[in-house]
C-alpha atoms as a PDB file:
ATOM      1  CA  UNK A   1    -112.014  31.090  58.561  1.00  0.00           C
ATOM      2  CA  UNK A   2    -108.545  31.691  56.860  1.00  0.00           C
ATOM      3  CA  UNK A   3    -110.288  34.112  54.598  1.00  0.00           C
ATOM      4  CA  UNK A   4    -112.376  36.011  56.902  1.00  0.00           C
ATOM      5  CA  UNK A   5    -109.297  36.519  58.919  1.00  0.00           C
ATOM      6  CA  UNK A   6    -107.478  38.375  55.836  1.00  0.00           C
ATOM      7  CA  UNK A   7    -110.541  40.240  54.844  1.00  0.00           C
ATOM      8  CA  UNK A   8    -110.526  41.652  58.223  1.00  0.00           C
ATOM      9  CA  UNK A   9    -106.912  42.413  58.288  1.00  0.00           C
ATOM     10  CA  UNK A  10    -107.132  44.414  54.899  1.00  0.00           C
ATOM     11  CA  UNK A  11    -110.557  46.591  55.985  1.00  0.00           C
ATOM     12  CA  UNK A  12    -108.561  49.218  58.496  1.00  0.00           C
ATOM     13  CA  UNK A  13    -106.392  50.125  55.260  1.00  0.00           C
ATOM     14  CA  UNK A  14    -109.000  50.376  53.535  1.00  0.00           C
ATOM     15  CA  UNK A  15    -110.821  52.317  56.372  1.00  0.00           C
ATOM     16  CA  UNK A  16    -107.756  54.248  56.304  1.00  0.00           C
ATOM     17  CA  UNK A  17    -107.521  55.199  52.554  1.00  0.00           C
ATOM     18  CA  UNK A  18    -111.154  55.692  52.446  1.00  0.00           C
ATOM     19  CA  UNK A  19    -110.747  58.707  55.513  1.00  0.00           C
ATOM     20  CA  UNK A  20    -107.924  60.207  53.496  1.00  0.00           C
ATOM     21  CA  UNK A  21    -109.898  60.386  50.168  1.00  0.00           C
ATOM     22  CA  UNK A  22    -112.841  61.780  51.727  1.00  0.00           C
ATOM     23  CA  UNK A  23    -110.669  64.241  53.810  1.00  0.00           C
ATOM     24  CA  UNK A  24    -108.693  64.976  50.582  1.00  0.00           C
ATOM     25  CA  UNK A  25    -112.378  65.684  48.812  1.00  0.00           C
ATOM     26  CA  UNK A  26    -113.108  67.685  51.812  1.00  0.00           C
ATOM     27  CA  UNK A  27    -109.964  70.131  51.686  1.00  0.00           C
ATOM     28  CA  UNK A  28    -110.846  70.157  47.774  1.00  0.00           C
ATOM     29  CA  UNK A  29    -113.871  71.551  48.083  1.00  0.00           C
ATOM     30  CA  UNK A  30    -112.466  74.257  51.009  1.00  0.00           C
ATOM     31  CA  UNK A  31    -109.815  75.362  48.231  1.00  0.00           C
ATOM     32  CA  UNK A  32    -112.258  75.715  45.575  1.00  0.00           C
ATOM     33  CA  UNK A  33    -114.879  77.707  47.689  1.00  0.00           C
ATOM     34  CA  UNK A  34    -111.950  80.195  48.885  1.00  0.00           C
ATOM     35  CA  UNK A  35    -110.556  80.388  45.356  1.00  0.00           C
ATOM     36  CA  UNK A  36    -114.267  81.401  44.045  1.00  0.00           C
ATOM     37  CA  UNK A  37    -114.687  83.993  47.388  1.00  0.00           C
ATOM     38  CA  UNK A  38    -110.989  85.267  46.231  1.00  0.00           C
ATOM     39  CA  UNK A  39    -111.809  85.462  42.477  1.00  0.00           C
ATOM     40  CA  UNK A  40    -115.006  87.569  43.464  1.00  0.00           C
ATOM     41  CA  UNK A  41    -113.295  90.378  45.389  1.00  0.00           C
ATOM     42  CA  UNK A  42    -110.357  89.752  42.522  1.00  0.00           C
ATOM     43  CA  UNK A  43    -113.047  90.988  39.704  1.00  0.00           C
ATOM     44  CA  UNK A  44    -114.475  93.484  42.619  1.00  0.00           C
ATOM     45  CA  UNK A  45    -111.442  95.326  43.109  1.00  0.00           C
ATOM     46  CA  UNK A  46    -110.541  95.635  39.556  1.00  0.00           C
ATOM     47  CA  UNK A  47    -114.626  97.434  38.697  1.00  0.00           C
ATOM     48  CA  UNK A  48    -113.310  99.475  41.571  1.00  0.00           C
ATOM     49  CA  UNK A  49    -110.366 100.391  40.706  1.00  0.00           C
ATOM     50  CA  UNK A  50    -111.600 100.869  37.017  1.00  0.00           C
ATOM     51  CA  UNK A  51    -114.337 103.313  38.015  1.00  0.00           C
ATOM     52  CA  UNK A  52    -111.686 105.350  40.018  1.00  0.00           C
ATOM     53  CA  UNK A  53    -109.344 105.410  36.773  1.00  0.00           C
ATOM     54  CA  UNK A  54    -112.825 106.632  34.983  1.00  0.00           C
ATOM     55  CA  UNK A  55    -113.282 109.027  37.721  1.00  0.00           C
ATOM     56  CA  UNK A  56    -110.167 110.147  38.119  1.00  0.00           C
ATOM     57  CA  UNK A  57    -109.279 111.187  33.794  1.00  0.00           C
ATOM     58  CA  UNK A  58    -112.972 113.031  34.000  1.00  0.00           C
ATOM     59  CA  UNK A  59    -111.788 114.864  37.089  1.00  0.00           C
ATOM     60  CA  UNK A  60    -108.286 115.900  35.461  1.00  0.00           C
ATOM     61  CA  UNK A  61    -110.308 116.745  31.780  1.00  0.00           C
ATOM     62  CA  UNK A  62    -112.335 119.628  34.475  1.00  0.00           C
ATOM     63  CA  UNK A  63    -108.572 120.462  35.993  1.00  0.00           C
ATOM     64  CA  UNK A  64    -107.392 121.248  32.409  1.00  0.00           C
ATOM     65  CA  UNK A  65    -110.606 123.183  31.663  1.00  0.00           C
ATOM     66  CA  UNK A  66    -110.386 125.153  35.151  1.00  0.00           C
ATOM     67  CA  UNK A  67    -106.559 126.117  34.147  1.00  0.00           C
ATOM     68  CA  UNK A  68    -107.088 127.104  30.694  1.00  0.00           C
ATOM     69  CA  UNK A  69    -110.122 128.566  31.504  1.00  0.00           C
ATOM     70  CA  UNK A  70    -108.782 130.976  34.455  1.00  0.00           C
ATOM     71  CA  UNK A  71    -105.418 131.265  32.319  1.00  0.00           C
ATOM     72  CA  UNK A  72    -103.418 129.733  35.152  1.00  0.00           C
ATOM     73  CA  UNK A  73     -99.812 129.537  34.619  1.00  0.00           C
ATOM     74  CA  UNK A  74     -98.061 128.595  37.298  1.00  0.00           C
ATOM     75  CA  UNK A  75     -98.157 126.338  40.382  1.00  0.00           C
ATOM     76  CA  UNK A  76     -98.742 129.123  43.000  1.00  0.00           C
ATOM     77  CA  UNK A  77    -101.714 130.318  40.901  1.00  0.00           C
ATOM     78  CA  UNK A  78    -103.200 126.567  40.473  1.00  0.00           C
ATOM     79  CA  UNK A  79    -102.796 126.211  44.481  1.00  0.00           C
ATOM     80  CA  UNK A  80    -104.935 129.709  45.530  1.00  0.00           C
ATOM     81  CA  UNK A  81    -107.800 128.369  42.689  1.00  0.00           C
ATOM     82  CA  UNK A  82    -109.770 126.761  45.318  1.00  0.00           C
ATOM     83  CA  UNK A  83    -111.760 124.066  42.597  1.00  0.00           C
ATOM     84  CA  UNK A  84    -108.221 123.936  40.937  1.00  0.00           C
ATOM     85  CA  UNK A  85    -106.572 123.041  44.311  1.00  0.00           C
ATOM     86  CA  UNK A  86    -109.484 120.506  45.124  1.00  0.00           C
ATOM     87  CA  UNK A  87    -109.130 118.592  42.115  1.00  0.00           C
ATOM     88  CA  UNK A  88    -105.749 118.418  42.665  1.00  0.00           C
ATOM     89  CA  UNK A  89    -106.593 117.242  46.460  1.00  0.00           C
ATOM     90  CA  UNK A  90    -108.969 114.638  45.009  1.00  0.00           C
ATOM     91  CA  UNK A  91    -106.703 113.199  41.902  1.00  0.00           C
ATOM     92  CA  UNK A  92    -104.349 112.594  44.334  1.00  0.00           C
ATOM     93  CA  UNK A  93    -106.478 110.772  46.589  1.00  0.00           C
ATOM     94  CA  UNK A  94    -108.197 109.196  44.188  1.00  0.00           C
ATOM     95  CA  UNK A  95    -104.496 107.763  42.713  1.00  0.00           C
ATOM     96  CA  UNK A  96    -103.521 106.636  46.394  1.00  0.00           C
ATOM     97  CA  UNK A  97    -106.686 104.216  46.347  1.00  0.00           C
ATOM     98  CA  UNK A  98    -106.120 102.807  42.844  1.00  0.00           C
ATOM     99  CA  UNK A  99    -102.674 101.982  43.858  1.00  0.00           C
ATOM    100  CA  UNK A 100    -104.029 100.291  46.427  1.00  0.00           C
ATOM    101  CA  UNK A 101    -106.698  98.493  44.388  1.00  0.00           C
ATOM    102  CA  UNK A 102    -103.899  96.933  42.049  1.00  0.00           C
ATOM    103  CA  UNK A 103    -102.031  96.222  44.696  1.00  0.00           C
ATOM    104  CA  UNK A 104    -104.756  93.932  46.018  1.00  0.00           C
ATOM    105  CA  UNK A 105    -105.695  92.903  42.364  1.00  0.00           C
ATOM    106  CA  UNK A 106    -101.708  91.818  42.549  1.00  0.00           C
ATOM    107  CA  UNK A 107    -102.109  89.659  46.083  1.00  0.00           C
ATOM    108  CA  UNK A 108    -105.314  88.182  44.265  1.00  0.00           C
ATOM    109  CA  UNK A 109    -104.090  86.679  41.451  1.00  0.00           C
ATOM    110  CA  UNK A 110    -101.511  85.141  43.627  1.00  0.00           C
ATOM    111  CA  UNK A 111    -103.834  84.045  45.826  1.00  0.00           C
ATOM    112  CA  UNK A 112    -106.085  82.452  43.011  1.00  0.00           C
ATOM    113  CA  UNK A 113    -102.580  80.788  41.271  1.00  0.00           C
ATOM    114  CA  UNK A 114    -102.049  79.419  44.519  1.00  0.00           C
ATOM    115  CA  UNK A 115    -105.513  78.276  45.398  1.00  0.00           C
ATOM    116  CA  UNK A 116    -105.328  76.824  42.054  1.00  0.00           C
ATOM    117  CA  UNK A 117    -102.178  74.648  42.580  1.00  0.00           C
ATOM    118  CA  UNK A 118    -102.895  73.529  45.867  1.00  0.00           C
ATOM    119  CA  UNK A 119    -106.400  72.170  44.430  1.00  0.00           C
ATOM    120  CA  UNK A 120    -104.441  70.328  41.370  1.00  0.00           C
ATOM    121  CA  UNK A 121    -101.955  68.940  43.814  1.00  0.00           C
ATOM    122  CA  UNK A 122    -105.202  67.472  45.819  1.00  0.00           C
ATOM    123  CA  UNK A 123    -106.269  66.093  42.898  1.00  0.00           C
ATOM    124  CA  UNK A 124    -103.745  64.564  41.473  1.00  0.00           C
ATOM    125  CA  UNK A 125    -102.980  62.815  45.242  1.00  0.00           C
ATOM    126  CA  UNK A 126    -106.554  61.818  45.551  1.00  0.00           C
ATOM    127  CA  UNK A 127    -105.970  59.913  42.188  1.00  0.00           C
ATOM    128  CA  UNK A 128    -103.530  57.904  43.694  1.00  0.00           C
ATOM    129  CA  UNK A 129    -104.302  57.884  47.342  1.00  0.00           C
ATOM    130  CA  UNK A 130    -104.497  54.161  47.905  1.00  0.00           C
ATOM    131  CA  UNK A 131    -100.398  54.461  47.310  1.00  0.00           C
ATOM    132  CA  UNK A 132     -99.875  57.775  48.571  1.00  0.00           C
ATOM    133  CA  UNK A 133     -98.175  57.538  52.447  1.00  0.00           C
ATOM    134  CA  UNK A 134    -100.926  59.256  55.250  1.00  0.00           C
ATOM    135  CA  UNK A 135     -97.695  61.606  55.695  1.00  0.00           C
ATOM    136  CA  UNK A 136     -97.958  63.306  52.398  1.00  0.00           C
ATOM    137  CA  UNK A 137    -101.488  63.300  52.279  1.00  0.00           C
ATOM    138  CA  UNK A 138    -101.250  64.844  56.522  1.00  0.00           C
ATOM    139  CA  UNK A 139     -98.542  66.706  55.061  1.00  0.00           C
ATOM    140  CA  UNK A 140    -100.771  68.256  51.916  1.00  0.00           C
ATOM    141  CA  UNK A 141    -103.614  69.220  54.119  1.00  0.00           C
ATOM    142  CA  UNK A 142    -101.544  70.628  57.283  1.00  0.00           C
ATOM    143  CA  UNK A 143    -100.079  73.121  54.036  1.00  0.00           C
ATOM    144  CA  UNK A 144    -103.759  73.815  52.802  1.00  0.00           C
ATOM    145  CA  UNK A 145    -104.778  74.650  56.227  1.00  0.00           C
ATOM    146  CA  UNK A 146    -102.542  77.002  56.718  1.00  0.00           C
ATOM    147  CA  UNK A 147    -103.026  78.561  53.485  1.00  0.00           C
ATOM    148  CA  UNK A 148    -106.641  78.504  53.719  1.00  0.00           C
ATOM    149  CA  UNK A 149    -106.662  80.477  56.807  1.00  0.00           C
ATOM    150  CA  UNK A 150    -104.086  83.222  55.579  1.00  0.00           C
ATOM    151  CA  UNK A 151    -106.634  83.954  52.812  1.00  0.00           C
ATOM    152  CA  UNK A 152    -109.878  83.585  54.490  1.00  0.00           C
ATOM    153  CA  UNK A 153    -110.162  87.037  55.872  1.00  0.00           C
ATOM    154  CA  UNK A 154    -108.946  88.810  52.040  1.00  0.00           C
ATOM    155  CA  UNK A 155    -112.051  86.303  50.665  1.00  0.00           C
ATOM    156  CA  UNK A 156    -114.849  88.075  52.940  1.00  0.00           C
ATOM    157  CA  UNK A 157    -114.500  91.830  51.939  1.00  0.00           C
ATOM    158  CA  UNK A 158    -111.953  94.130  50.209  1.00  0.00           C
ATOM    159  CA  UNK A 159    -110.592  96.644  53.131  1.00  0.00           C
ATOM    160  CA  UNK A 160    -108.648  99.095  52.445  1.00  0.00           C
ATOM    161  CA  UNK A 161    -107.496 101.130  55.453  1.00  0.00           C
ATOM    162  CA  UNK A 162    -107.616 105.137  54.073  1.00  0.00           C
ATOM    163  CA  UNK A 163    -104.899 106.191  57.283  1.00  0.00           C
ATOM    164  CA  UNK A 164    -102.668 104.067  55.467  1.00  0.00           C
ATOM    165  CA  UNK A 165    -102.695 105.358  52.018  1.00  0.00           C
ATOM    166  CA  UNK A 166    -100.020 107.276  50.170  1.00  0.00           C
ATOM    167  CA  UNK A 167    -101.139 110.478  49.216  1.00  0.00           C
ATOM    168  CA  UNK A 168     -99.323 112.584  47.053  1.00  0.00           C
ATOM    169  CA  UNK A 169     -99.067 116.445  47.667  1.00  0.00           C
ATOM    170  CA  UNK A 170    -101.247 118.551  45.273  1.00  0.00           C
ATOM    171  CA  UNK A 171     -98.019 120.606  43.600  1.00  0.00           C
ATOM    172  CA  UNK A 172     -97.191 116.955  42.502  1.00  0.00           C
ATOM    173  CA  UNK A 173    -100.370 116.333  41.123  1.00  0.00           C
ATOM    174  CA  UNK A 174     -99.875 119.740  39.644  1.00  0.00           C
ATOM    175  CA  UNK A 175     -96.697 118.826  37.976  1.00  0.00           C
ATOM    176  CA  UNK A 176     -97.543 115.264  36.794  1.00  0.00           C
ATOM    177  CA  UNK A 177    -101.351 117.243  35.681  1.00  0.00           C
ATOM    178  CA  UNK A 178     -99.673 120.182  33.755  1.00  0.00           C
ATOM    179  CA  UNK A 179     -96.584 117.300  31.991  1.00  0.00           C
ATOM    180  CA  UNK A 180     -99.261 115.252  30.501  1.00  0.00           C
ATOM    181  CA  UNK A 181    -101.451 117.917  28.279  1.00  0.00           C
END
């Protein structure tokens, strides 16, 4: 009876340490999901951004060709050339968004590097759960949560608001154009 007594006693720790591993395994799998949603719009953004870069040297290569072309000199003459003054319109637009592409290539990566710790720091505490306190492990998954749920919305879609994008005025464009012959 002596023995049943202290098999009983030791099953709630046991109970205990088996909840944490499987909720440990649980948050594991949340991070890794998340870090595979954030590594797709990761590779997304940077096809986007590279087709804008492509985009953007074909549309300066016809800029260069209307200029010479036309025998355009100066800056007033490049701005009354309507197809001169809409490439100039559209390279700059065209740079505001592939600013904003890296920049979300940039929150991305940190994202992933995150994800990426968190999930090794899960791992490594599932490997030694049984000594681990239930305050780190609490602890742990309190900090994924949060985490988790700052990222989720950047791991459904790419958005990219245009209203808020720089835009640079065409006589810049014209200037940065006309410097790099």
């Amino acid at each position: 009876m002596f023995i049943i007594v202290l098999l009983g006693l030791g099953l709630p720790s046991t109970v205990t340490a088996n909840n944490k591993d499987e909720l440990l395994r649980q948050t594991m799998a949340n991070i890794a999901l998340l870090n595979n949603q954030i590594t797709q719009r990761k590779t997304e953004a940077d096809g986007i951004r590279d087709a804008l870069s492509a985009q953007l040297e074909e549309i300066k290569t016809e800029a260069r060709r209307e200029w010479r072309d036309k025998g355009i000199k100066t800056e007033a003459e490049a701005l009354r050339n309507p197809r001169l003054l809409y490439d100039l319109m559209l390279m700059a637009e065209i740079e505001a968004y592939i600013r904003r592409y890296t920049q979300k290539t940039a929150y991305y990566r940190v994202a992933i590097d995150r994800l990426s710790y968190l999930y090794q720091e899960a791992d490594d505490d599932l490997k030694i759960v049984s000594t681990l306190s239930g305050m780190k492990i609490d602890a742990l998954i309190s900090q994924v949560e949060k985490i988790l749920d700052g990222y989720l919305p950047d791991a459904q879609t790419i958005v990219i608001q245009p209203d808020k994008l720089a835009i640079e005025a065409p006589e810049k464009i014209w200037e940065t154009l006309r410097s790099s012959k």
